[in-house]
Structures are given as C-alpha cells and as structure tokens.
Protein backbone atom coordinates (compact mmCIF):
# COMPACT_ATOMS: atom_id res chain seq x y z
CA UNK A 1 86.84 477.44 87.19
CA UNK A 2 83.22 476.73 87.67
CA UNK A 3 82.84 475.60 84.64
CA UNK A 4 85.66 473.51 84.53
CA UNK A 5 84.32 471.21 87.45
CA UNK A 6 81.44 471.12 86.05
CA UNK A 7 82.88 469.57 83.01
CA UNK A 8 84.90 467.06 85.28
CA UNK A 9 87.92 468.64 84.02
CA UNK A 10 89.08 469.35 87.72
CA UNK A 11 89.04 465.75 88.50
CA UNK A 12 92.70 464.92 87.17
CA UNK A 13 95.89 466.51 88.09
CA UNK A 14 96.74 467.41 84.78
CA UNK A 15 93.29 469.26 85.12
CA UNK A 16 93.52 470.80 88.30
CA UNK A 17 97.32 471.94 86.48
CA UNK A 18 95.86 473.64 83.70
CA UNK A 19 93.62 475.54 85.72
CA UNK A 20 95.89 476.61 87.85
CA UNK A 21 98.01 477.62 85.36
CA UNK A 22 95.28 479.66 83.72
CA UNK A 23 94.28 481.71 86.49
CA UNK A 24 97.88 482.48 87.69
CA UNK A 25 98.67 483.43 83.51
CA UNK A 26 95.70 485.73 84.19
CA UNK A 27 95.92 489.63 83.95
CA UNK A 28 92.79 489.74 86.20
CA UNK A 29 94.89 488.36 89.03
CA UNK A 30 96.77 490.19 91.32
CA UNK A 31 99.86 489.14 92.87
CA UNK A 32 99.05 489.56 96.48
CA UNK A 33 96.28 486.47 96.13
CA UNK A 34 99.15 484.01 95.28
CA UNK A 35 100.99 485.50 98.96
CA UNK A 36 97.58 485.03 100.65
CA UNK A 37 96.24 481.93 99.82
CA UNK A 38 99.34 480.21 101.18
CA UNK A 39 99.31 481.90 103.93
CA UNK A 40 96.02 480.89 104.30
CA UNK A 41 96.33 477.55 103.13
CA UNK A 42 99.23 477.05 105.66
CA UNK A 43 98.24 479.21 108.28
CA UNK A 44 101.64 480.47 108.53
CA UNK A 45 100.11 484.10 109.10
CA UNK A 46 99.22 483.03 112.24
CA UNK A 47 103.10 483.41 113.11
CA UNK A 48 102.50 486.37 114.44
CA UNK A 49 100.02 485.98 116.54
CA UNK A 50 101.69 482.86 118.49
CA UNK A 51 105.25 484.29 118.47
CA UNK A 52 107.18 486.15 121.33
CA UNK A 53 105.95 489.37 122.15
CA UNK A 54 107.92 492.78 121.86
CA UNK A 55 107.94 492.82 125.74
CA UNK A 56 109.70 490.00 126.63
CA UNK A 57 111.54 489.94 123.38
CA UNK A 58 112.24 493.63 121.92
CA UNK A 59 114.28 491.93 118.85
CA UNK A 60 112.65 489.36 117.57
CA UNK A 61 110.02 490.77 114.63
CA UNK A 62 107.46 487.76 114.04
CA UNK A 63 106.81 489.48 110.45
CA UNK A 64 109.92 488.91 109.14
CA UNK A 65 108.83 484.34 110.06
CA UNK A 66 106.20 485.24 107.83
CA UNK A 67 108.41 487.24 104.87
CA UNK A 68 110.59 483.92 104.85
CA UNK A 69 107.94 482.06 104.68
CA UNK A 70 106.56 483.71 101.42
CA UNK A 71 109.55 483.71 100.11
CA UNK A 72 110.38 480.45 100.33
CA UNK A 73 106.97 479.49 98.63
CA UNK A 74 107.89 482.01 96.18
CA UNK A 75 110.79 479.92 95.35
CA UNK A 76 109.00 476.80 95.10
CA UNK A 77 106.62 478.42 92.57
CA UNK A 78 109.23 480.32 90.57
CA UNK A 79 111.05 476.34 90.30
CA UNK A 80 107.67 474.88 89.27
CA UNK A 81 108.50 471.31 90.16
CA UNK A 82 106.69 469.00 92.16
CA UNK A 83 105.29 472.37 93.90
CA UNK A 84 102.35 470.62 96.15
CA UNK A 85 105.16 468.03 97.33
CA UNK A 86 108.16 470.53 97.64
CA UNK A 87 105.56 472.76 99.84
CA UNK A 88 104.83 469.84 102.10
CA UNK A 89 108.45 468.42 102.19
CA UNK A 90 110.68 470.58 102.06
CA UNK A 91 113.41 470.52 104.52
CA UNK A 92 114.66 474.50 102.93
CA UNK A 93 113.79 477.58 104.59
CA UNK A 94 115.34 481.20 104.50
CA UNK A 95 116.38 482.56 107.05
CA UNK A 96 115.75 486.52 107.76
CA UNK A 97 116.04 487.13 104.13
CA UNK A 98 114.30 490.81 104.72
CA UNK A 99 116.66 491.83 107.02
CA UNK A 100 119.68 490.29 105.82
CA UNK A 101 118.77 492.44 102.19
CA UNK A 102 118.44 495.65 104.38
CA UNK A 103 121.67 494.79 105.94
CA UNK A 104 123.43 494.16 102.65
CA UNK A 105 121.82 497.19 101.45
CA UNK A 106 123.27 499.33 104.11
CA UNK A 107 126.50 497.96 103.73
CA UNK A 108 126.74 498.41 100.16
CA UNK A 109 125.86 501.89 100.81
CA UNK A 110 128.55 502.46 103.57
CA UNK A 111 131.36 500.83 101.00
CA UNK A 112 129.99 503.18 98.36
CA UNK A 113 130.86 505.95 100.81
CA UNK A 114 134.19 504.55 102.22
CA UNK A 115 135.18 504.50 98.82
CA UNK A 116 134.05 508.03 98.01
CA UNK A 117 136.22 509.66 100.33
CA UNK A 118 138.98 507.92 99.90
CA UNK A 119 138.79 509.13 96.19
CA UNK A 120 138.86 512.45 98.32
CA UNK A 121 141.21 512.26 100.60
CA UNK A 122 143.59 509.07 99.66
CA UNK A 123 146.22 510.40 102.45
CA UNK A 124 143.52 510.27 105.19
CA UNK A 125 142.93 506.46 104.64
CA UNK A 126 146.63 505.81 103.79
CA UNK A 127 147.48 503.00 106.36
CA UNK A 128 143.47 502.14 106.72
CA UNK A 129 143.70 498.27 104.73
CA UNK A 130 139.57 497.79 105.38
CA UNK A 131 136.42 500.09 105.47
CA UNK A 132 134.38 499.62 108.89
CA UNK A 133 131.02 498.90 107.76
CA UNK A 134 127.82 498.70 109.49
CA UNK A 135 126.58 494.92 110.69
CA UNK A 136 128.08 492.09 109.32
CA UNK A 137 128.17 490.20 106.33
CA UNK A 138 125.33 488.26 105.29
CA UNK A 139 123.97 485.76 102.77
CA UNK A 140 123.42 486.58 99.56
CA UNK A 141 119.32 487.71 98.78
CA UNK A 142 117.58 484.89 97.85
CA UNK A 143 120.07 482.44 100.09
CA UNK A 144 118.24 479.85 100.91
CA UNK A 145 119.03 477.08 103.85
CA UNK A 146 118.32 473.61 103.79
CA UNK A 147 118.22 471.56 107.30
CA UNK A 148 119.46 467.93 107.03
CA UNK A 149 117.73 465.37 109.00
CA UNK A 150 119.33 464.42 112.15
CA UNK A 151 119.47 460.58 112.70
C-alpha cells in the first residue's frame, strides 16, 4: 500500500479501488479487520458504551446495535455498489437480526419436535390444528428494513 502512494497510484478512485480490492482478495487478511475498521471508522462500537444500562433497562442488549450494524455493512460490501455512498446514505438498517435468527432457530427446533411426536402419537394431537411454539415469528435472516423519509 506504501508503495502504491508512493507511486501516486492512491490518488484516483479507481486507485484507491484496486487497492482495496487487493488487500481484501488477500489470504494474509483476516476477516475480523473488515468488522473493525468500520466500527472504527464509524464509531458505531461506541454503542455500547452510550446505550441504556442493564439496570434501568434489563432487556435491551446494546451488542446486538452493534451486530446490526455489522451486518448491515456486511451487506453493503457483499452488494459492492457505490459502497462509500451506500455507507453514508443509507436509509436501511436491520433490525435485531441476531436475535431474531436465535428466535427462528428455536422455533424451527420446537416445530421439528411438534412434528416428531405427532409422528408418535397422531391420536394425542388429533383435534390440535397448530403447534405452540416458542416467541413469535420473525423476519427472515438477513431481512433488512429500510426507513422512508418523513416529509
């Protein structure tokens, strides 16, 4: 990289592209540097810092702000398009996507057992039309929400 702005090859945005390109294409890379240096760069980390605390709010989990938050950049990498002015724009967000996967994941396990035993014991869930499964249905993973402006 060094080398490269040395050459003035970092001056363009073509160059700066390329670059980029070749140190994300690298095998020296790991993928938690990607994570960090937009969390960095935005300072969206910080989430947890400025967020309510467990005291007064026993519910709300700060880390899962920040999961969303890499996710949605993930997203905006993985799309490769206009990624500087999608990350500054961008009017999408997800929305609890860690927690809505556990809850999917838990459901999906509870079906898988609901159906189980009624392969069983069909006579036992005879008049039973609908499992009772745990939380409530949520988004598919990777939903993502998009806020309109209000006018």
């Amino acid at each position: 990289m060094l080398a490269a702005a040395d050459k003035g090859q970092l001056n363009t945005n073509a160059g700066v592209a390329k670059q980029v390109r070749r140190l994300l294409d690298s095998e020296k890379i790991q993928t938690p540097r990607v994570p960090r240096f937009f969390r960095e760069y935005f300072g969206y980390e910080s989430a947890a810092d400025v967020f309510k605390t467990q005291k007064e709010f026993p519910g709300h989990d700060s880390r899962a702000l920040i999961a969303d938050a890499d996710r949605l950049v993930e997203a905006i990498l993985e799309a490769d398009k206009d990624v500087l002015r999608e990350l500054l724009t961008t009017s999408k967000s997800y929305v609890a996507y860690r927690i809505a996967a556990d809850s999917r994941k838990k459901r999906a396990e509870a079906l898988a057992n609901y159906e189980a035993d009624k392969a069983k014991n069909p006579a036992k869930f005879k008049n039973d039309k609908s499992p009772r499964l745990p939380g409530r249905s949520s988004p598919p993973s990777g939903t993502c929400w998009t806020s309109s402006p209000t006018t």
